[in-house]
PDB file of N, CA and C in Angstrom:
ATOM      1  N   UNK A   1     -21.635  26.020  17.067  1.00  0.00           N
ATOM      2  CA  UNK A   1     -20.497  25.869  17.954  1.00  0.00           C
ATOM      3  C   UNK A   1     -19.987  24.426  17.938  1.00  0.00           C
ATOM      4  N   UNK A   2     -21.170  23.528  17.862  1.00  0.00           N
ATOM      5  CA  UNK A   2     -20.800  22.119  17.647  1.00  0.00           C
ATOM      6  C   UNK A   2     -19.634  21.811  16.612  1.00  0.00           C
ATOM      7  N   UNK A   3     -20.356  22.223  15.379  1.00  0.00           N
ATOM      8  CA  UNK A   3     -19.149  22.167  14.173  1.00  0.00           C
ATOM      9  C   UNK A   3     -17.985  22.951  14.332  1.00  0.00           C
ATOM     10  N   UNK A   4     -17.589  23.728  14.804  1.00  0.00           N
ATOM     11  CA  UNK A   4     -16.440  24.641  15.511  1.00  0.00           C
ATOM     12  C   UNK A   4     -15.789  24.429  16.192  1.00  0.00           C
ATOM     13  N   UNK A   5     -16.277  23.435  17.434  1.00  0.00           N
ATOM     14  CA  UNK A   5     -15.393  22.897  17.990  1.00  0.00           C
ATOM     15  C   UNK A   5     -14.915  21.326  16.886  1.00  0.00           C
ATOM     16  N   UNK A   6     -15.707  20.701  16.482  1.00  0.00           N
ATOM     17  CA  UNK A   6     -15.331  19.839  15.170  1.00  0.00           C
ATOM     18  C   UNK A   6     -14.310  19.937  14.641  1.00  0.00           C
ATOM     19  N   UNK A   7     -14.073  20.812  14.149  1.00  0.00           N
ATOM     20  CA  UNK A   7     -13.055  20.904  12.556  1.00  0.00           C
ATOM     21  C   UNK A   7     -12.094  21.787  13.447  1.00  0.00           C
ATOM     22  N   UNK A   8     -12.179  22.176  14.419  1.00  0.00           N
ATOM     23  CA  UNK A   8     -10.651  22.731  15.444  1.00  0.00           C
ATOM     24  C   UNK A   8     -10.853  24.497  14.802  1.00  0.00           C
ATOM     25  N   UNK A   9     -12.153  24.941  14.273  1.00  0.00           N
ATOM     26  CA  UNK A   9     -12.164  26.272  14.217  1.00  0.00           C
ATOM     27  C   UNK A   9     -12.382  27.303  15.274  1.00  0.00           C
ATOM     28  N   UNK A  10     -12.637  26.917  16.387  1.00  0.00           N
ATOM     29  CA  UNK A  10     -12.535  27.437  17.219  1.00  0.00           C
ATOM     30  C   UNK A  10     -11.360  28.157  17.801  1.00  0.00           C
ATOM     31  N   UNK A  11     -10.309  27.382  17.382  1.00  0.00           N
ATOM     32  CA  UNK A  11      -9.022  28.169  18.062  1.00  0.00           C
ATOM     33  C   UNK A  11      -7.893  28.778  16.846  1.00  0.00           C
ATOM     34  N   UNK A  12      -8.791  29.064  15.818  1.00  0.00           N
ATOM     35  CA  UNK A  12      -8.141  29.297  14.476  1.00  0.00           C
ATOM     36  C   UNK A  12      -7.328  28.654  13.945  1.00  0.00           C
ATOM     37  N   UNK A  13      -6.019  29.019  13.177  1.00  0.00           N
ATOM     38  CA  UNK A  13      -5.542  27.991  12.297  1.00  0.00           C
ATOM     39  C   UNK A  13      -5.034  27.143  13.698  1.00  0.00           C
ATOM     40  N   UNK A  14      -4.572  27.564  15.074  1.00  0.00           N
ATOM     41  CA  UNK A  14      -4.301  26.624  16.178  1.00  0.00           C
ATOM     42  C   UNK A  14      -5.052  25.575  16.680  1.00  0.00           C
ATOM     43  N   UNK A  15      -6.215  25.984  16.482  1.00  0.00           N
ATOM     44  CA  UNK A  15      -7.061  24.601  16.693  1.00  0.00           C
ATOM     45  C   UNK A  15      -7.438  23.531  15.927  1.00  0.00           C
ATOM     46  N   UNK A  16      -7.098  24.367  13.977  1.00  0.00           N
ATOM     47  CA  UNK A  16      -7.014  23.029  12.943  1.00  0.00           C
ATOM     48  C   UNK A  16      -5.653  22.257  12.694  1.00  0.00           C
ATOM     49  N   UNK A  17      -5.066  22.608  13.193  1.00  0.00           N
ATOM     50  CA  UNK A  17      -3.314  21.794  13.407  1.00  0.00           C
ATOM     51  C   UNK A  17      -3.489  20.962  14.528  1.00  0.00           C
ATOM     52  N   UNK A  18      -4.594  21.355  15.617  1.00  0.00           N
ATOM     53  CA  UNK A  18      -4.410  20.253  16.957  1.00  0.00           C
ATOM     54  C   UNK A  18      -5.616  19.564  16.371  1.00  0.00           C
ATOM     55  N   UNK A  19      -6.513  19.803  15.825  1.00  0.00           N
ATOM     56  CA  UNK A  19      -7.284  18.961  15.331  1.00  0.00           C
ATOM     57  C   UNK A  19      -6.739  17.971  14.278  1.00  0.00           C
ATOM     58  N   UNK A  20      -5.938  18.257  13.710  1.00  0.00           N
ATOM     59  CA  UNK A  20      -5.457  17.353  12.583  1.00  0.00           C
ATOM     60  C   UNK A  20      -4.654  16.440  12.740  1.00  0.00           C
ATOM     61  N   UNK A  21      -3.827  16.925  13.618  1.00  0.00           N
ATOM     62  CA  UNK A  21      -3.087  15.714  14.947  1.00  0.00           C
ATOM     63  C   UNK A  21      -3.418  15.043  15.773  1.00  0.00           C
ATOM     64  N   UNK A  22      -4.447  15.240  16.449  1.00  0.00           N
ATOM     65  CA  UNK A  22      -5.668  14.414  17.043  1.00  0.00           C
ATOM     66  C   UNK A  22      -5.992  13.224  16.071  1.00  0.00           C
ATOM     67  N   UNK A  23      -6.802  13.802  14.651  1.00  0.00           N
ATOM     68  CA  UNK A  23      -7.394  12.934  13.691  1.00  0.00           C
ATOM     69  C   UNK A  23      -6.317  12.024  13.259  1.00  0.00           C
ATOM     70  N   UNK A  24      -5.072  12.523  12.869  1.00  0.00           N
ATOM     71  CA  UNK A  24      -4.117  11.757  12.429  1.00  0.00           C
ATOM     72  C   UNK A  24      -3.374  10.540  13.195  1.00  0.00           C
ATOM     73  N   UNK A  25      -3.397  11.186  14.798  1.00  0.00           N
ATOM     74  CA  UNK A  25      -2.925  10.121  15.720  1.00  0.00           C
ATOM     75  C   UNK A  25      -3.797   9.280  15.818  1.00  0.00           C
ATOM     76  N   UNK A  26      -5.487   9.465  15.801  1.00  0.00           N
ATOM     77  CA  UNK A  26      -6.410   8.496  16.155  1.00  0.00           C
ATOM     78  C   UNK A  26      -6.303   7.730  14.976  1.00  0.00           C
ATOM     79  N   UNK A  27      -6.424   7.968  14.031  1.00  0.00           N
ATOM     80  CA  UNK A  27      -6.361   7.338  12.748  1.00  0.00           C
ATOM     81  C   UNK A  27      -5.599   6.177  12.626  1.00  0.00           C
ATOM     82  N   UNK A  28      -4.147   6.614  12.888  1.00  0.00           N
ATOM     83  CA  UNK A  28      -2.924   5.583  13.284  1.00  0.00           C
ATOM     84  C   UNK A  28      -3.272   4.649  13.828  1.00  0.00           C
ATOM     85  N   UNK A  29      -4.018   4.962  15.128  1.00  0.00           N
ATOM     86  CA  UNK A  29      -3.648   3.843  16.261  1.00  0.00           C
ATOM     87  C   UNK A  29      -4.564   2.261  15.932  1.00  0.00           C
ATOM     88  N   UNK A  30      -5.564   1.867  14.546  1.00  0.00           N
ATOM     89  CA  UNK A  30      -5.748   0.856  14.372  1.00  0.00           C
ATOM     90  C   UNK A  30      -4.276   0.016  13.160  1.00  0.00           C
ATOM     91  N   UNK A  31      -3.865   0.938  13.017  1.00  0.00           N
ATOM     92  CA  UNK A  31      -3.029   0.390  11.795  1.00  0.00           C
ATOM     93  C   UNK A  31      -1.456  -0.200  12.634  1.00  0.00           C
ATOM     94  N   UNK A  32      -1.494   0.610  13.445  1.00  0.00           N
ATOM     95  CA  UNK A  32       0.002   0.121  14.002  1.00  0.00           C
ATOM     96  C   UNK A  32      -0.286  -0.688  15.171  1.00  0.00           C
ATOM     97  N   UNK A  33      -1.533  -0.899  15.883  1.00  0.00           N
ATOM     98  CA  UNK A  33      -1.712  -1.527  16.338  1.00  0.00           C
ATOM     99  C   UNK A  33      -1.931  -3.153  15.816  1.00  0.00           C
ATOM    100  N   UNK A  34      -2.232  -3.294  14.854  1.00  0.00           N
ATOM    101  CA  UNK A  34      -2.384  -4.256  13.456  1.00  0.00           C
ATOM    102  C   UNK A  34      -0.865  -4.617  13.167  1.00  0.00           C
ATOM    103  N   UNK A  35      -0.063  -3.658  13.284  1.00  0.00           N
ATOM    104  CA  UNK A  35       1.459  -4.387  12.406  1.00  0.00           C
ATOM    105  C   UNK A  35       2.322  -4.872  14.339  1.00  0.00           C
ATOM    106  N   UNK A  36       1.665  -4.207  15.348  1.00  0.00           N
ATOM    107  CA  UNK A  36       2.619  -4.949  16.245  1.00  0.00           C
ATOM    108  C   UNK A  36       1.810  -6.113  16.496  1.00  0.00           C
ATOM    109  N   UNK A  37       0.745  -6.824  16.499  1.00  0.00           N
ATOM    110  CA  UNK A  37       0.113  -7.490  16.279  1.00  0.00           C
ATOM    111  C   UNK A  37       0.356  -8.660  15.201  1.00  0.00           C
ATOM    112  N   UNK A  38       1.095  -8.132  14.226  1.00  0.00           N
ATOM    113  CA  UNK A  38       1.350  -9.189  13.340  1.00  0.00           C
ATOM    114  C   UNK A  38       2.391  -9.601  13.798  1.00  0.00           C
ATOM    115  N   UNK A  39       3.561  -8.581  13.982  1.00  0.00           N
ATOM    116  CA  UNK A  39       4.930  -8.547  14.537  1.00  0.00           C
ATOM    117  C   UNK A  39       4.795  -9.716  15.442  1.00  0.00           C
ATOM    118  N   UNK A  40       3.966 -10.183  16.257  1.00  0.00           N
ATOM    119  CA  UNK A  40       4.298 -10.791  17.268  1.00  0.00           C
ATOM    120  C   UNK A  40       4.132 -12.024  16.832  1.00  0.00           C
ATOM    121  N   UNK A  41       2.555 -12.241  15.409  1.00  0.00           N
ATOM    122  CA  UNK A  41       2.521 -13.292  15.287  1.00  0.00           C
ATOM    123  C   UNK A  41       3.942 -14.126  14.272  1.00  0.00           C
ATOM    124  N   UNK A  42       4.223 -12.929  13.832  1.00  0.00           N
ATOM    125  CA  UNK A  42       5.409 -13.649  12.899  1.00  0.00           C
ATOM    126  C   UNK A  42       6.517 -14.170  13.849  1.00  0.00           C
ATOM    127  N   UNK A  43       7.193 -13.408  14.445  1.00  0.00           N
ATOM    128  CA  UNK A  43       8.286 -14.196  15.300  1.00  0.00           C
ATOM    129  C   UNK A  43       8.038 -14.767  16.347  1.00  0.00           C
ATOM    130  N   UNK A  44       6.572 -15.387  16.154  1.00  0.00           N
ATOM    131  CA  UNK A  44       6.415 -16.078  17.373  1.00  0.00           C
ATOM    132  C   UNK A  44       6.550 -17.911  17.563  1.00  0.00           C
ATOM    133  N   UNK A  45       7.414 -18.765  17.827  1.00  0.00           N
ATOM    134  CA  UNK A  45       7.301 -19.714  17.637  1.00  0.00           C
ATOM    135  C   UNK A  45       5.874 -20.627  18.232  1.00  0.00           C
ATOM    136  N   UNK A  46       5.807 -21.374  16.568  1.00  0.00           N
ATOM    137  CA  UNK A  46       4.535 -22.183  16.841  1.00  0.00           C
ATOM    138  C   UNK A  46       4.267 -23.727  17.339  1.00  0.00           C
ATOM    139  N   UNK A  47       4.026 -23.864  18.845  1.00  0.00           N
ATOM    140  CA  UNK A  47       4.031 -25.411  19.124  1.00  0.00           C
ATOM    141  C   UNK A  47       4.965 -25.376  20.616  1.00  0.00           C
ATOM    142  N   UNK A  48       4.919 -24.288  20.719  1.00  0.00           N
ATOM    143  CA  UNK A  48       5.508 -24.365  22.311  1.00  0.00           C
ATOM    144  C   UNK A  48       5.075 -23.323  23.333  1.00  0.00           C
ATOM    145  N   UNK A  49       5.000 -23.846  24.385  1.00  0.00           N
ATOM    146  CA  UNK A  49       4.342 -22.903  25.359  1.00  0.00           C
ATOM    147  C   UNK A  49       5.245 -22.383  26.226  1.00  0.00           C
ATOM    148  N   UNK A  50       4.926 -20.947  27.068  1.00  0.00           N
ATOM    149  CA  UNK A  50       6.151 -20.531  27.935  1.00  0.00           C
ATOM    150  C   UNK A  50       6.163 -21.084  29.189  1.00  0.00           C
ATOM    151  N   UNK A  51       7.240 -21.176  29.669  1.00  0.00           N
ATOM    152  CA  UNK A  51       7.818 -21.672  30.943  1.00  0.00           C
ATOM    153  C   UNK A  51       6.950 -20.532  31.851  1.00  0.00           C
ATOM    154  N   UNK A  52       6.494 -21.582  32.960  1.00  0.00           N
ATOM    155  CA  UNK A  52       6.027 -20.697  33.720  1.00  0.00           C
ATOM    156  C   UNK A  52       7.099 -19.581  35.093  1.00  0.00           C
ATOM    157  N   UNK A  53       7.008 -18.698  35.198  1.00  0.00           N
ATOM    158  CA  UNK A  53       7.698 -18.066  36.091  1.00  0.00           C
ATOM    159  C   UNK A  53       8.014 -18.257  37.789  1.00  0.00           C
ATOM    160  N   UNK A  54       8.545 -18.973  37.897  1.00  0.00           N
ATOM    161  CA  UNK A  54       8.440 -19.663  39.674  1.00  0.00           C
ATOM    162  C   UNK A  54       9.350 -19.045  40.266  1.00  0.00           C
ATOM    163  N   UNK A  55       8.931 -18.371  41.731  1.00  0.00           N
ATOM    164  CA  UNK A  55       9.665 -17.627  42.822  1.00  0.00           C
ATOM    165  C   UNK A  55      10.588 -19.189  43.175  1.00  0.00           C
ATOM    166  N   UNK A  56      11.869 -18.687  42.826  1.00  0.00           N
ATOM    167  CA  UNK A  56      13.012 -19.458  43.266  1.00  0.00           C
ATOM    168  C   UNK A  56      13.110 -19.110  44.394  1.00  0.00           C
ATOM    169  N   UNK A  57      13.201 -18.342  45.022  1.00  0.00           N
ATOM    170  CA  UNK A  57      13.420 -17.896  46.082  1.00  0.00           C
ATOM    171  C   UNK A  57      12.704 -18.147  47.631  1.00  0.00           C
ATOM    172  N   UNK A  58      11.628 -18.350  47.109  1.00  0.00           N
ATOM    173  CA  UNK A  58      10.546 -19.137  47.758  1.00  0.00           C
ATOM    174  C   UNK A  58      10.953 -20.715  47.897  1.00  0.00           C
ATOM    175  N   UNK A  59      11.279 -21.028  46.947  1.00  0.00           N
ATOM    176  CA  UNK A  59      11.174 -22.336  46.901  1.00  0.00           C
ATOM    177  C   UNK A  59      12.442 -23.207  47.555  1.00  0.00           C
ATOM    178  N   UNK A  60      13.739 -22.038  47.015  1.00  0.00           N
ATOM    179  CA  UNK A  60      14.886 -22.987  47.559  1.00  0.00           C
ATOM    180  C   UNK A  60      15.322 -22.425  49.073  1.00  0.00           C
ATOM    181  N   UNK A  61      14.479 -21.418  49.720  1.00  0.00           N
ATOM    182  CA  UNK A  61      15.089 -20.824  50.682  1.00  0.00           C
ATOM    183  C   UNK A  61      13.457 -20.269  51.491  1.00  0.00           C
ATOM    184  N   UNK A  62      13.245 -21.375  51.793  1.00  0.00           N
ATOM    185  CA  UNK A  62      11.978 -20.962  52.723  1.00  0.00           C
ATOM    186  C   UNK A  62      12.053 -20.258  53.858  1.00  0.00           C
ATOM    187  N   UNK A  63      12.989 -21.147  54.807  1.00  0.00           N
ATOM    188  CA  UNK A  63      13.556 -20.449  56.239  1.00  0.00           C
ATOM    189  C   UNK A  63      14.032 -19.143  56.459  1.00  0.00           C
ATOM    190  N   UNK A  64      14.737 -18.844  55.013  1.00  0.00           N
ATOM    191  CA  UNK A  64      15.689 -17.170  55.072  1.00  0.00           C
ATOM    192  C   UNK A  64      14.064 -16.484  54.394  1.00  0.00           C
ATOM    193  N   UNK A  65      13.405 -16.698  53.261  1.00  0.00           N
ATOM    194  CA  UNK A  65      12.382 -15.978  53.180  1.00  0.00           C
ATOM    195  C   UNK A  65      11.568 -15.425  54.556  1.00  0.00           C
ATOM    196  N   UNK A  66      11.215 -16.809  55.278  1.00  0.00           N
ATOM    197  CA  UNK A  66      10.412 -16.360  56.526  1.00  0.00           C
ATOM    198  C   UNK A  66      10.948 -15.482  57.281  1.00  0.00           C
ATOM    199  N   UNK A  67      12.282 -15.227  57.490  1.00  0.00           N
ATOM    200  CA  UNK A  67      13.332 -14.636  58.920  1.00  0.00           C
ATOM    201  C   UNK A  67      12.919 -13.674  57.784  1.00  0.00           C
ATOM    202  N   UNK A  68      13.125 -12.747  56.620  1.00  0.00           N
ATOM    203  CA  UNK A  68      12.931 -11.349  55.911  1.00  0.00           C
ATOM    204  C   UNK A  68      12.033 -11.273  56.167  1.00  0.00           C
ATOM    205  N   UNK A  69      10.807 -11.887  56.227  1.00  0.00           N
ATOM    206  CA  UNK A  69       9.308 -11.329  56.596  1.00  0.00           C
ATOM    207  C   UNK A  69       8.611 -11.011  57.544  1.00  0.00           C
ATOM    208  N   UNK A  70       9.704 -11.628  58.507  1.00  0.00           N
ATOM    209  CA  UNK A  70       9.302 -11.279  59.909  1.00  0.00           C
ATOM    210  C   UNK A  70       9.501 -10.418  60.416  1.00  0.00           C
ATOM    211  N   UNK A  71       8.601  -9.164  61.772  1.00  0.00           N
ATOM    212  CA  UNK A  71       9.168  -7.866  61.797  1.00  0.00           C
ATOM    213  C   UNK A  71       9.816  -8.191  63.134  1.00  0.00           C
TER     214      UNK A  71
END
């Protein structure tokens, strides 16, 4: 039964088509995971770091932040 459920014979030719799509998707997922991976290293510029993300909103408008937070 072990090997049956294995090779997708269990559910006849329906279970070796979902088996083979299973194998085929798992298969994939080191290879394309590898090319977006490269993808990133290629267009990625080298020698600069990102700006960090700062709540403007916080910062230039403290008083109106506080009055929204208050119930």
């Amino acid at each position: 039964m072990n090997y049956d459920i294995h090779v997708g014979a269990v559910l006849g030719i329906t279970g070796k088509i979902l088996a083979f799509f299973a194998s085929l998707i798992s298969a994939s997922l080191p290879i394309t995971g590898f090319l977006i991976w490269w993808g990133k290293q290629k267009f990625s510029k080298k020698g600069t770091t990102p700006k960090p993300k700062v709540a403007t909103k916080a910062i230039l408008a403290p008083k109106k932040l506080e009055e929204e937070m208050s119930y």
